[in-house]
C-alpha atoms as a PDB file:
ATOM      1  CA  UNK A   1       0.000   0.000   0.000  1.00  0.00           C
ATOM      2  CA  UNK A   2       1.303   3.263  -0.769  1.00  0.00           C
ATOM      3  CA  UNK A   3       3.063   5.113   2.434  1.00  0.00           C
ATOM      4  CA  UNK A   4       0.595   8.004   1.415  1.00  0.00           C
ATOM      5  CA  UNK A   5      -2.500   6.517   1.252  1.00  0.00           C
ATOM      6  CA  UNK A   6      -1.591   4.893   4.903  1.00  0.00           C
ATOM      7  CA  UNK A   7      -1.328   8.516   6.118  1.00  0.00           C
ATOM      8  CA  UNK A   8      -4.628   9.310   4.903  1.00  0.00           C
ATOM      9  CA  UNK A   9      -6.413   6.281   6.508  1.00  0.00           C
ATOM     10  CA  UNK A  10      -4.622   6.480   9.888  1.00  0.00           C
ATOM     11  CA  UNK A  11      -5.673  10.313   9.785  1.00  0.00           C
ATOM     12  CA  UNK A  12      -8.849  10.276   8.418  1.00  0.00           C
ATOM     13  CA  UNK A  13      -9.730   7.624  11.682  1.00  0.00           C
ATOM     14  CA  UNK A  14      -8.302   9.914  13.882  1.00  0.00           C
ATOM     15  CA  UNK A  15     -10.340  12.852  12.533  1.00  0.00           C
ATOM     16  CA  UNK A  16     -13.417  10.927  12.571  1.00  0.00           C
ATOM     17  CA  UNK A  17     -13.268  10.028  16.132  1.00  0.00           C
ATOM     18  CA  UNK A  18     -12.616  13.507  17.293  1.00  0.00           C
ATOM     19  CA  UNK A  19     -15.243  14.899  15.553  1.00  0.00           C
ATOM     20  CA  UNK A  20     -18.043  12.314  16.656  1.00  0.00           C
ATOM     21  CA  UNK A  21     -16.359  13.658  20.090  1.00  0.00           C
ATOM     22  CA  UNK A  22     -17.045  16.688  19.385  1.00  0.00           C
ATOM     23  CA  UNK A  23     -20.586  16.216  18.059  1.00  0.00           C
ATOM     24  CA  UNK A  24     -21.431  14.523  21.565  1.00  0.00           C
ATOM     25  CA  UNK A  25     -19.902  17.237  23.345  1.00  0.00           C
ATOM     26  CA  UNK A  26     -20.934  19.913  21.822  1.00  0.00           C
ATOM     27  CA  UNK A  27     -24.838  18.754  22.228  1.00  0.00           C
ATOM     28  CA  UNK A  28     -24.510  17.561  25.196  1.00  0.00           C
ATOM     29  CA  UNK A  29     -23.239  21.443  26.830  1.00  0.00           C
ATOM     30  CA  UNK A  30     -26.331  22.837  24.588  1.00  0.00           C
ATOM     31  CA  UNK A  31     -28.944  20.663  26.112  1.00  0.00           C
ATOM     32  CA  UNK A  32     -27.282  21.110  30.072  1.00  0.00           C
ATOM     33  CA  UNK A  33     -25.711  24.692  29.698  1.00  0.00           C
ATOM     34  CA  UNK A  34     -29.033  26.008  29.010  1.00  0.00           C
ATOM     35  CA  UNK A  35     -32.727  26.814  29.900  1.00  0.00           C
ATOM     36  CA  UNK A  36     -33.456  26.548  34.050  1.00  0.00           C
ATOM     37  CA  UNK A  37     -30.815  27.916  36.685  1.00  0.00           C
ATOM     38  CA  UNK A  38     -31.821  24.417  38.001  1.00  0.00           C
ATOM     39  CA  UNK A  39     -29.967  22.815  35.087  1.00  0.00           C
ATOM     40  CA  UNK A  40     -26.667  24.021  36.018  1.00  0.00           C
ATOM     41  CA  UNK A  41     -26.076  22.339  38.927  1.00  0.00           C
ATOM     42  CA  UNK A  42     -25.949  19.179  36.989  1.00  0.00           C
ATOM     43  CA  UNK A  43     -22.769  20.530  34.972  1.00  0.00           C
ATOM     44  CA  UNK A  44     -20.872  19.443  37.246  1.00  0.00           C
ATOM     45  CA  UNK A  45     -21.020  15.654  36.805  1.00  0.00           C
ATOM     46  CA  UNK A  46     -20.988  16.514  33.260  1.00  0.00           C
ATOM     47  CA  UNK A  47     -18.151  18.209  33.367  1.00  0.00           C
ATOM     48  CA  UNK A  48     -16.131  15.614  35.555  1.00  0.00           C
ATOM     49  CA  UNK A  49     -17.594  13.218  32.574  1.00  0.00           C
ATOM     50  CA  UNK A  50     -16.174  15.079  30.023  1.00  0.00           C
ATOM     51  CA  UNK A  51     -12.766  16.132  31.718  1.00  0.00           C
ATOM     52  CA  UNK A  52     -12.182  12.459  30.805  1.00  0.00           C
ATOM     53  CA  UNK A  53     -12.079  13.456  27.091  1.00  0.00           C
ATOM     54  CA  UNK A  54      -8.547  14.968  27.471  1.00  0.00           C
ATOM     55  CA  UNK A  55      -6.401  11.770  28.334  1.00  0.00           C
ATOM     56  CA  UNK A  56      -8.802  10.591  25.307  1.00  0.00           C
ATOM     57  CA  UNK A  57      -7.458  13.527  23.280  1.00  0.00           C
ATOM     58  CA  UNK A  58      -3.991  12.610  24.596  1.00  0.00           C
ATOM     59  CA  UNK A  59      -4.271   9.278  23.352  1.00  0.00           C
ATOM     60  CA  UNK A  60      -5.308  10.404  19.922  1.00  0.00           C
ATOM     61  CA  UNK A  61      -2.349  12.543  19.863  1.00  0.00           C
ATOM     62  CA  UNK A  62      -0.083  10.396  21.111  1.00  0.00           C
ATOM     63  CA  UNK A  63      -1.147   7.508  18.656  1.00  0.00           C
ATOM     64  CA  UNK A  64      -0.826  10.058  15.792  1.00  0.00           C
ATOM     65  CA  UNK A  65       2.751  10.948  16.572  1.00  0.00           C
ATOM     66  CA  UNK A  66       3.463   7.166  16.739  1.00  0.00           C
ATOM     67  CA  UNK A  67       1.891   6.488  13.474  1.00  0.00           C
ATOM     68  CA  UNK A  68       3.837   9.154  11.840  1.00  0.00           C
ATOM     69  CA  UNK A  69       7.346   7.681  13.330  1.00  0.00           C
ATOM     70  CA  UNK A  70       6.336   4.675  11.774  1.00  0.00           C
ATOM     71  CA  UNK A  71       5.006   5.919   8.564  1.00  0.00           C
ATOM     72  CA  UNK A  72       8.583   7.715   8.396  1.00  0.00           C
ATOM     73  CA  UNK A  73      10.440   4.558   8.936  1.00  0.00           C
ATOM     74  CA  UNK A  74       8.165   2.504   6.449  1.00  0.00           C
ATOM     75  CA  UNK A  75       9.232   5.319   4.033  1.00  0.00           C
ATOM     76  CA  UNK A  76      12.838   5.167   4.950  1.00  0.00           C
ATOM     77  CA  UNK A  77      12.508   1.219   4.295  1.00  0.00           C
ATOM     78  CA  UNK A  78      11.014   1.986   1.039  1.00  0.00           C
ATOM     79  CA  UNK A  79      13.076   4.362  -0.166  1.00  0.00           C
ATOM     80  CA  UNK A  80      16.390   2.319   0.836  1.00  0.00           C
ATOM     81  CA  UNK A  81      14.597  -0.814  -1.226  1.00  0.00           C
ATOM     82  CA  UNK A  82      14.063   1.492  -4.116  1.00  0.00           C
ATOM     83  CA  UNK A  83      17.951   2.737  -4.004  1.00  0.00           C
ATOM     84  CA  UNK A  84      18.785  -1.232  -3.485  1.00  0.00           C
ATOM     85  CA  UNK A  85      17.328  -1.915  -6.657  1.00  0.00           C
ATOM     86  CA  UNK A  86      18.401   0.922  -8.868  1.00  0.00           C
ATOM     87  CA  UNK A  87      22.133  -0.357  -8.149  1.00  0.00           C
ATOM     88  CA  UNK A  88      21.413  -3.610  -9.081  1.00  0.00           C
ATOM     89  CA  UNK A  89      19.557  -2.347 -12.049  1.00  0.00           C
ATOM     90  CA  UNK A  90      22.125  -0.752 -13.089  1.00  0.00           C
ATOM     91  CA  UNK A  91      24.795  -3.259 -12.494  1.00  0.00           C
ATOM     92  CA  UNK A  92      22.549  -5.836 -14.182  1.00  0.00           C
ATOM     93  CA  UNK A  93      22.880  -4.503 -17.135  1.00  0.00           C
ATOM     94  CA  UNK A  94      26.443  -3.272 -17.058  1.00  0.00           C
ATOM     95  CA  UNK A  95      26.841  -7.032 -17.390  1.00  0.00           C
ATOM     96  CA  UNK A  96      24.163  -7.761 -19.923  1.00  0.00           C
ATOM     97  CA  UNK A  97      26.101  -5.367 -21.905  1.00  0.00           C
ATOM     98  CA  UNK A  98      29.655  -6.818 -21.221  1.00  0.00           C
ATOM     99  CA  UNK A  99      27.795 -10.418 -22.205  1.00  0.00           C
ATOM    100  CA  UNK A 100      27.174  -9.652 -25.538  1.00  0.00           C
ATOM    101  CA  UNK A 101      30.970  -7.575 -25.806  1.00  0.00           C
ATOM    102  CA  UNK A 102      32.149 -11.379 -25.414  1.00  0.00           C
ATOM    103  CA  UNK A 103      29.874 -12.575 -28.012  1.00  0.00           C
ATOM    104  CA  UNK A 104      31.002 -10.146 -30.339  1.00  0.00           C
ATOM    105  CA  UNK A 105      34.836 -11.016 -29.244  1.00  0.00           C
ATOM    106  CA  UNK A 106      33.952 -14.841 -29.948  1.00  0.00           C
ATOM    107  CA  UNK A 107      35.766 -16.475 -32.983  1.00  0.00           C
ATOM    108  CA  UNK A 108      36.605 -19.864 -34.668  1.00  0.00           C
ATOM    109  CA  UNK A 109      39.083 -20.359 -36.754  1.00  0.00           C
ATOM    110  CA  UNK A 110      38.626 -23.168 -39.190  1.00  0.00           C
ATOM    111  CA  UNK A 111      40.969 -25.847 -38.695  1.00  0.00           C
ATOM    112  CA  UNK A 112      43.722 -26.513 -41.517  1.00  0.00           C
ATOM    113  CA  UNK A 113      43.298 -23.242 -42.854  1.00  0.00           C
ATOM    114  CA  UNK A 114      45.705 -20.056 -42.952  1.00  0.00           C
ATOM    115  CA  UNK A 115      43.663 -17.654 -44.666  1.00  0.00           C
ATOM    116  CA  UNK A 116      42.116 -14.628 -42.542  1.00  0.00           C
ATOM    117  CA  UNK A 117      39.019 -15.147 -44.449  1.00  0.00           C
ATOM    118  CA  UNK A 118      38.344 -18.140 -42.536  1.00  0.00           C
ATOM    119  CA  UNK A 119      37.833 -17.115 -38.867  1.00  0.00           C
ATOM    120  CA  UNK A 120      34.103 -16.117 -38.237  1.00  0.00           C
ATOM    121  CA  UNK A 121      33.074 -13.854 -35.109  1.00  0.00           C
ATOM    122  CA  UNK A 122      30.183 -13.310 -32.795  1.00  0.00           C
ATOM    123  CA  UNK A 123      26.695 -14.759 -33.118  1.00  0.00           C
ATOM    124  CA  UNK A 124      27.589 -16.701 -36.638  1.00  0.00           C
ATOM    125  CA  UNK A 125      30.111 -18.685 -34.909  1.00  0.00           C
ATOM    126  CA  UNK A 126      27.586 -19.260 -32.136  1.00  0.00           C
ATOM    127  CA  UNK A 127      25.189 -20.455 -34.709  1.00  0.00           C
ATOM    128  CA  UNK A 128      28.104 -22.782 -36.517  1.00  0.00           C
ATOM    129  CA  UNK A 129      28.997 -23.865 -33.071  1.00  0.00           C
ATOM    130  CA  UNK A 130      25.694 -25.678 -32.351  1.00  0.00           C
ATOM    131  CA  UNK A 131      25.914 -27.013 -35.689  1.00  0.00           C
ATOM    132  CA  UNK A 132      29.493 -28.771 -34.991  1.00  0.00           C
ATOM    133  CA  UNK A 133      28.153 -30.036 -31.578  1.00  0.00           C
ATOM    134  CA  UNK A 134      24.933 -31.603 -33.010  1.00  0.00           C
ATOM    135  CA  UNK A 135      27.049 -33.026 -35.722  1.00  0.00           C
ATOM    136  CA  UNK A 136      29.692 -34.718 -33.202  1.00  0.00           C
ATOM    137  CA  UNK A 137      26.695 -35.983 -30.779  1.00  0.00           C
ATOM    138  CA  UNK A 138      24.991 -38.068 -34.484  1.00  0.00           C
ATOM    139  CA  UNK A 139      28.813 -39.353 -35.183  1.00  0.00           C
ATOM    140  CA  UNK A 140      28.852 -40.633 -31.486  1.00  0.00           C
ATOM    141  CA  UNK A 141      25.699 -42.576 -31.418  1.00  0.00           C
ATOM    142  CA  UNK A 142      26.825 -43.777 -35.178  1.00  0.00           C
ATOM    143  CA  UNK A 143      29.824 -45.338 -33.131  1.00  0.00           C
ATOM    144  CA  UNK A 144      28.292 -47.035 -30.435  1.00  0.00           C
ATOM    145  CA  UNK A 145      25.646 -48.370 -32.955  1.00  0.00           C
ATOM    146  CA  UNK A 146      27.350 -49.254 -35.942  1.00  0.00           C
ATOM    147  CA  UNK A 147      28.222 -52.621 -35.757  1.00  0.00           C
ATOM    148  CA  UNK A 148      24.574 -53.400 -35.404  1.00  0.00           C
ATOM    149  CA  UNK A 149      23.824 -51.960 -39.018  1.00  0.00           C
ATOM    150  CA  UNK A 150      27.128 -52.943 -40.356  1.00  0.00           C
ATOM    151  CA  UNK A 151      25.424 -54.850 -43.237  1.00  0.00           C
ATOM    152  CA  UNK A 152      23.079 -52.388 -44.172  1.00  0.00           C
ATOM    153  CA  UNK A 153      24.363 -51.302 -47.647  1.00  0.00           C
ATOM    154  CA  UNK A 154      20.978 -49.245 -47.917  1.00  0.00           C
ATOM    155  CA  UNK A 155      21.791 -46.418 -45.999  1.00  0.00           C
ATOM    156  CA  UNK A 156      23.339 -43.549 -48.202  1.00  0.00           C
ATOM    157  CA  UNK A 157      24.287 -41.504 -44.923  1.00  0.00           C
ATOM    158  CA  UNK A 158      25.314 -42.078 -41.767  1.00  0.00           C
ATOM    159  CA  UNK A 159      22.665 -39.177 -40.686  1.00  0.00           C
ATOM    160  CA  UNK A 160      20.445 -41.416 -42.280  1.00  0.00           C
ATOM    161  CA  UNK A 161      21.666 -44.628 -40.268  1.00  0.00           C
ATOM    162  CA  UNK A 162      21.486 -41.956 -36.934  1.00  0.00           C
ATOM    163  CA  UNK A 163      17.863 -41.411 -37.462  1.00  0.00           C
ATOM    164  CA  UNK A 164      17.118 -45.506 -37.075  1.00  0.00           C
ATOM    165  CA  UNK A 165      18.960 -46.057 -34.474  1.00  0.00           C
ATOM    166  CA  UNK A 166      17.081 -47.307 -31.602  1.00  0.00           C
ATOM    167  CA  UNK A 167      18.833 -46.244 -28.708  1.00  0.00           C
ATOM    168  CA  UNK A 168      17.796 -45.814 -25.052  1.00  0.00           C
ATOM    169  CA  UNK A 169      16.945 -42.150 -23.714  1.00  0.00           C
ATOM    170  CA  UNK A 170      19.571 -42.704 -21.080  1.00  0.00           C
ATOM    171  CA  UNK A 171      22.304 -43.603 -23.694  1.00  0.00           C
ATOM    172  CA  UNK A 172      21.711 -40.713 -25.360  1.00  0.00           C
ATOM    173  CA  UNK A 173      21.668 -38.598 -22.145  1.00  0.00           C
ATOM    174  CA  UNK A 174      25.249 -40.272 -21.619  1.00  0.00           C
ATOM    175  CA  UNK A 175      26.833 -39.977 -25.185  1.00  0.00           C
ATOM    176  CA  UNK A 176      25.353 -35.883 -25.251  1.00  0.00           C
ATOM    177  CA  UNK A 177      27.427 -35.365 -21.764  1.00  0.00           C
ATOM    178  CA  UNK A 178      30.210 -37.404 -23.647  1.00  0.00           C
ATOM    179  CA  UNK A 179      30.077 -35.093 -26.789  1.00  0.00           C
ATOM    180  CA  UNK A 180      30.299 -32.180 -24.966  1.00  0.00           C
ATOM    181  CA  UNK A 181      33.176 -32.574 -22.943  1.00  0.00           C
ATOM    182  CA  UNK A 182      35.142 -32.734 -26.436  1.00  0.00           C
ATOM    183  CA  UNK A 183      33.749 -30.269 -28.089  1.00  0.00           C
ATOM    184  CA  UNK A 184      34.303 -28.055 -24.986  1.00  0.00           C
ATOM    185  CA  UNK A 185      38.200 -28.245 -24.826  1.00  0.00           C
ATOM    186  CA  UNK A 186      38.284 -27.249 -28.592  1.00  0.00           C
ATOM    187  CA  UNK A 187      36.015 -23.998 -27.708  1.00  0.00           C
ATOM    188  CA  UNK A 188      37.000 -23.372 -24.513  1.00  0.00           C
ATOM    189  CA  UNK A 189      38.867 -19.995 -25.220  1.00  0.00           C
ATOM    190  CA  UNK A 190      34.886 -18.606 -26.100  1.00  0.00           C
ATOM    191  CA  UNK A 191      33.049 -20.289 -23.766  1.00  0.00           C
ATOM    192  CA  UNK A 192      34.600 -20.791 -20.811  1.00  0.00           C
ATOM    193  CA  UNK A 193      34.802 -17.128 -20.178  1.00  0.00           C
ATOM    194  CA  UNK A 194      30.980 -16.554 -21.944  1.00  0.00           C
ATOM    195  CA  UNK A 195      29.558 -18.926 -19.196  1.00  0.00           C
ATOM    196  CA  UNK A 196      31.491 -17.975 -16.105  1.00  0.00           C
ATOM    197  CA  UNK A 197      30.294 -14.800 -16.712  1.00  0.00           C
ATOM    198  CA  UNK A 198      26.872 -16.072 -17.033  1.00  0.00           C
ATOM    199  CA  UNK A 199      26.834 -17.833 -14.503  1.00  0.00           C
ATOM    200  CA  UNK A 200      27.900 -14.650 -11.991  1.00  0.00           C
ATOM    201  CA  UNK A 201      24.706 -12.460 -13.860  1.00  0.00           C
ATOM    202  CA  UNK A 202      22.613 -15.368 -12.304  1.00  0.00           C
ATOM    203  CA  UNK A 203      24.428 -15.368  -8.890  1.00  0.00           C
ATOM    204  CA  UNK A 204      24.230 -11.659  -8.903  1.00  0.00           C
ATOM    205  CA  UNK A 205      20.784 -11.068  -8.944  1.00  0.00           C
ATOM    206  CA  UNK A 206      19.768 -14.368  -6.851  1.00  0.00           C
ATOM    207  CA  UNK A 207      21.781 -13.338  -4.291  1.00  0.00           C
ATOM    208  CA  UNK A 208      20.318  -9.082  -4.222  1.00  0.00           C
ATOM    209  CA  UNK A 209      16.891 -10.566  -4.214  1.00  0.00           C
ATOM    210  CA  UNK A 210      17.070 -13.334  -1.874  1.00  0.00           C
ATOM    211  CA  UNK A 211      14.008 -14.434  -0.763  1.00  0.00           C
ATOM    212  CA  UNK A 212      12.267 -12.329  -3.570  1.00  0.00           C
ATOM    213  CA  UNK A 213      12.219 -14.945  -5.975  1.00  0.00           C
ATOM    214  CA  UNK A 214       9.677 -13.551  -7.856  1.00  0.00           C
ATOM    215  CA  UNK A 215      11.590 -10.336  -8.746  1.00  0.00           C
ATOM    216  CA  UNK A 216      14.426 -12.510  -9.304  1.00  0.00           C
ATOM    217  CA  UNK A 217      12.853 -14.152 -12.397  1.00  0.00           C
ATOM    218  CA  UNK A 218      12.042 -11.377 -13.875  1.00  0.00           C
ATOM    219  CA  UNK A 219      15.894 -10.383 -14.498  1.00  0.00           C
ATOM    220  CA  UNK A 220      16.560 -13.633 -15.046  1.00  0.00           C
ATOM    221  CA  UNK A 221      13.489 -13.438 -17.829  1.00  0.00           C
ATOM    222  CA  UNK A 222      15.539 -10.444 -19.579  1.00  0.00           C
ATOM    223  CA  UNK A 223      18.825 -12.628 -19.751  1.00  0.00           C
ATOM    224  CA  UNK A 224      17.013 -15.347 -21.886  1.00  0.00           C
ATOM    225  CA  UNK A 225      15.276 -12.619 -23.455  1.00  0.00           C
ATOM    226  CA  UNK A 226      18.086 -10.824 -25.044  1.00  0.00           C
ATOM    227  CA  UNK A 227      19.741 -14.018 -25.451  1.00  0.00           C
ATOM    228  CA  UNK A 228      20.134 -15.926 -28.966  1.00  0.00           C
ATOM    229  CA  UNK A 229      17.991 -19.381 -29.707  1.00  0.00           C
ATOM    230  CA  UNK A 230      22.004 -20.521 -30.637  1.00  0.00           C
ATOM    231  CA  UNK A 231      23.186 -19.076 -27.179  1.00  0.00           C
ATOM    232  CA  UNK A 232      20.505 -20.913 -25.415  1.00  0.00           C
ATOM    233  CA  UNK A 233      21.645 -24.246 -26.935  1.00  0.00           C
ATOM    234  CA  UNK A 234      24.982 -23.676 -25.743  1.00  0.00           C
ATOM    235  CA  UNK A 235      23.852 -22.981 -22.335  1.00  0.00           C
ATOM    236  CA  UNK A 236      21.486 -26.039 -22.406  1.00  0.00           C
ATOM    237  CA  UNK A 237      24.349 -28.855 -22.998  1.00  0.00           C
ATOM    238  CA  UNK A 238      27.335 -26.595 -20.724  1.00  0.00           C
ATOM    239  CA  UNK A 239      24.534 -26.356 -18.086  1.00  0.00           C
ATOM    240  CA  UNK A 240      24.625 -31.127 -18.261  1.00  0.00           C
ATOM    241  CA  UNK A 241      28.208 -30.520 -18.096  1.00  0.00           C
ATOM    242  CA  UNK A 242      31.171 -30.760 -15.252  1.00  0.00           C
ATOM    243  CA  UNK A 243      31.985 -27.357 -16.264  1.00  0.00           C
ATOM    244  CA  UNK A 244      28.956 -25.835 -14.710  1.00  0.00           C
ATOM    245  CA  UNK A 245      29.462 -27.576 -11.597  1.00  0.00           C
ATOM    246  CA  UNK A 246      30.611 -25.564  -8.351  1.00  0.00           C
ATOM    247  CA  UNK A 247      34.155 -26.564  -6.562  1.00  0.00           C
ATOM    248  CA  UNK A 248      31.546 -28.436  -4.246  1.00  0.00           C
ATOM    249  CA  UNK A 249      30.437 -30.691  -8.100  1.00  0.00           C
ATOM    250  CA  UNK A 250      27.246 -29.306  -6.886  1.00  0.00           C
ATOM    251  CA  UNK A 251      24.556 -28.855 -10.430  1.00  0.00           C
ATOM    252  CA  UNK A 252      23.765 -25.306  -8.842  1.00  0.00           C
ATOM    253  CA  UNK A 253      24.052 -23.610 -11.876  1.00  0.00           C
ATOM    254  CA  UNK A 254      21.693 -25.951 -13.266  1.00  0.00           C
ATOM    255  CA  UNK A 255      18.732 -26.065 -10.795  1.00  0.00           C
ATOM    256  CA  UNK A 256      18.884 -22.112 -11.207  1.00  0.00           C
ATOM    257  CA  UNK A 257      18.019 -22.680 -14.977  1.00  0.00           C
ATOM    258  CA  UNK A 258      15.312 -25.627 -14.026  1.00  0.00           C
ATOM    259  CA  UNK A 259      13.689 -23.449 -11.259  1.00  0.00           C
ATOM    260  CA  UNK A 260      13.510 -20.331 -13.366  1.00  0.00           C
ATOM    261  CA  UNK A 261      12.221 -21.641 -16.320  1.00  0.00           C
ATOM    262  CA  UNK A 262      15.146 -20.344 -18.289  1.00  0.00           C
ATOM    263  CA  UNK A 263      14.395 -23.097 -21.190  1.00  0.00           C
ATOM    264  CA  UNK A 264      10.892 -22.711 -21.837  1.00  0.00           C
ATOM    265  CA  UNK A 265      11.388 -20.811 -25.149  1.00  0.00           C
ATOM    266  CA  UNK A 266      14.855 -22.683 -26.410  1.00  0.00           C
ATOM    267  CA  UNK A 267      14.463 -23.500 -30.357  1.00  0.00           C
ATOM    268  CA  UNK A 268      13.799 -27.434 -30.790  1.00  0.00           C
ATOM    269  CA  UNK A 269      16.465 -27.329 -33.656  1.00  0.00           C
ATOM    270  CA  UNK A 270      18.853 -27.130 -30.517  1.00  0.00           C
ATOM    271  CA  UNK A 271      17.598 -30.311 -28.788  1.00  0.00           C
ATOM    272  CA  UNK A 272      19.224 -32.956 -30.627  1.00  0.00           C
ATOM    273  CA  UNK A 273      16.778 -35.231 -28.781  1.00  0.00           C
ATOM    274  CA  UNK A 274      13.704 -35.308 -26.745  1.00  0.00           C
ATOM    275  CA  UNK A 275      15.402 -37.657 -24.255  1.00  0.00           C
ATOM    276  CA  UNK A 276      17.495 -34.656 -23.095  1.00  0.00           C
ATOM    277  CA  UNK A 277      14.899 -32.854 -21.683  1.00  0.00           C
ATOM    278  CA  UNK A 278      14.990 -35.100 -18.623  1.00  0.00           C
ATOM    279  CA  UNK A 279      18.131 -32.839 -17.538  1.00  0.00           C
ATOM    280  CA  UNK A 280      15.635 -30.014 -16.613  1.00  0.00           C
ATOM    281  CA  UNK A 281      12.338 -32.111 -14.972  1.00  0.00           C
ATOM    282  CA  UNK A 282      10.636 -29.009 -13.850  1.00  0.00           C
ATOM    283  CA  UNK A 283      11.217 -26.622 -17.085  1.00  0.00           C
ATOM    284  CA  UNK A 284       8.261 -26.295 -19.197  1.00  0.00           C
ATOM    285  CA  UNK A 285       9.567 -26.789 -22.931  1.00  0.00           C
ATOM    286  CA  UNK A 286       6.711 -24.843 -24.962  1.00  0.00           C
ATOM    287  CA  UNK A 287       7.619 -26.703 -28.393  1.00  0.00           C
ATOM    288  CA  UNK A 288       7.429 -29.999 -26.420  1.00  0.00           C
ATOM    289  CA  UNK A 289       4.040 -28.918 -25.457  1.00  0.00           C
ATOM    290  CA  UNK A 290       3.359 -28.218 -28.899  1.00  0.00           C
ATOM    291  CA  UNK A 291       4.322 -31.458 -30.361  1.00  0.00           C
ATOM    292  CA  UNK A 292       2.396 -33.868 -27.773  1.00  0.00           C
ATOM    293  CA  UNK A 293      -0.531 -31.556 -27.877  1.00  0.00           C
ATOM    294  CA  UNK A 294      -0.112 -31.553 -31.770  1.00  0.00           C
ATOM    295  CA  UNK A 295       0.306 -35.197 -31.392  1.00  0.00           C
ATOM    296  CA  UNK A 296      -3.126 -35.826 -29.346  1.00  0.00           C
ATOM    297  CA  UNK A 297      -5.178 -33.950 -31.972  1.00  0.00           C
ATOM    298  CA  UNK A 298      -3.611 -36.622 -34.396  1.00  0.00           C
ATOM    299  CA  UNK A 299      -4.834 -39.330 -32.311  1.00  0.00           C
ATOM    300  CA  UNK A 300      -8.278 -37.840 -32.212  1.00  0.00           C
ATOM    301  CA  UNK A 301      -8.354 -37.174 -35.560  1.00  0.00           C
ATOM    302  CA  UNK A 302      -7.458 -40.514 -36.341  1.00  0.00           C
ATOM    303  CA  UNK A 303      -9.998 -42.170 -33.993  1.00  0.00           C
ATOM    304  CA  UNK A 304     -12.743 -40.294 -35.271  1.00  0.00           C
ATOM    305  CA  UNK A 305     -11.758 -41.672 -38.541  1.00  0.00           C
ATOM    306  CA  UNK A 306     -12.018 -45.061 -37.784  1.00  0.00           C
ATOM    307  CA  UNK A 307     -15.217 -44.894 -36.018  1.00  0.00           C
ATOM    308  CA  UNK A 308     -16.956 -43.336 -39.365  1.00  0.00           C
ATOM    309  CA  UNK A 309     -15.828 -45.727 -41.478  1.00  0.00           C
ATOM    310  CA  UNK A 310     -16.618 -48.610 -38.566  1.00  0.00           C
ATOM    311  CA  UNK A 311     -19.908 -46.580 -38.612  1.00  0.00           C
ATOM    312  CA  UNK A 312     -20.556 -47.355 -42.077  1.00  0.00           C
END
């Protein structure tokens, strides 16, 4: 409630109570004060009656310059909240801004090739980054598969041979974590310093808002916000990783993600699989939603379908 609007409540009861005082004061002396000498003599139990109205009065004032020490120090409180959170406002996004400096600075320089032409920067080598990982992550389930399919001669690709493979959600959980650790040592010069850095943004503004988790999330809401669907991805698989573990190998950069929602909007073009979504149990994946709900209306459409021609 606003500190102002207290003011006027606490003083409009006060104000309302002296006045009804008033009122019965006021008619009382009119009826008693006048008419008949005889009438006088009976002021004076009146007026011992309403000599009680000052330590009334008293109170009233008394309670009035207590509510206004406390208004002042609900204002004070207020006011040192409001300078709290302009700091870490403006903090917060003295780091969003130093975030995307380093994804700018970012580069990749193809490998076997001298020519300047050939490093790329910023959010294209983000982009080509996912790409290599999700390429590495097929060629690892191709290995621990292939000797299965060996004899198939009709697959013209081994993206092809990927797709069939019938491997269990917890294998592919396994040979995703596997993936990653490689591909991390060969971009660690880019990401190890993009996600440490994350990773403080988060710890930041946990830690001003503690126990306000509510305004929490909505800082961490702008950080996926301004973020790229190919810096999400990223963030996804480091997040399954040792490297986002704390020198306790405590996951706490992870449950921050899971609790906040941080992947509800990720692209699905950077889930390799469905089976990895079991990393985050409590994150809402809106194009998972999608697909089973998408998924359900085929079922219904397809029961319908068979009833009507059952029907006839």
């Amino acid at each position: 409630m606003d500190v102002s609007k207290k003011v006027k409540e606490y003083f409009g009861s006060a104000l309302a109570v002296y006045l009804i005082m008033f009122a019965l004061y006021y008619f009382t002396v009119k009826k008693y004060f006048s008419g008949p000498a005889e009438n006088m003599s009976k002021c004076g139990v009146f007026g011992d009656m309403f000599g009680g109205f000052n330590a009334l009065f008293s109170g009233l004032g008394f309670i009035a310059v207590a509510v206004t020490i406390y208004l002042q120090i609900e204002q004070h409180k207020r006011d040192k909240e409001e300078s709290h959170r302009y700091q870490v406002e403006n903090t917060f996004f003295n780091m969003l801004s130093t975030l995307r400096e380093i994804v700018r600075d970012s580069y990749y320089e193809r490998e076997g090739s001298d020519e300047a032409g050939d490093e790329i920067n910023g959010p294209v080598y983000l982009k080509l980054a996912i790409k290599i990982l999700k390429g590495k992550y097929k060629i690892e389930l191709y290995n621990r598969q292939k000797e299965l399919y060996e004899a198939d001669k009709t697959l013209k690709t081994q993206y092809q041979f990927v797709d069939k493979i019938p491997l269990a959600p917890e294998a592919k959980r396994d040979a995703i974590v596997k993936v990653y650790e490689d591909f991390y040592t060969k971009h660690e010069h880019n990401l190890g310093h993009y996600f440490r850095y994350l990773y403080n943004i988060f710890k930041y503004i946990i830690t001003s808002f503690e126990g306000r988790r509510d305004i929490a999330g909505q800082y961490i809401g702008l950080i996926q916000a301004q973020m790229s669907n190919d810096e999400l991805g990223l963030t996804f698989y480091n997040a399954i990783s040792k490297h986002s573990k704390n020198l306790q190998q405590q996951d706490v950069f992870r449950q921050w993600l899971d609790d906040f929602d941080f992947f509800e909007n990720i692209d699905e073009r950077c889930i390799f699989d469905d089976a990895f979504i079991a990393f985050f149990p409590k994150t809402h994946f809106k194009y998972k939603l999608r697909k089973d709900a998408e998924a359900g209306e085929a079922v219904k459409t397809s029961e319908n379908g068979s009833s009507s021609q059952l029907m006839s």
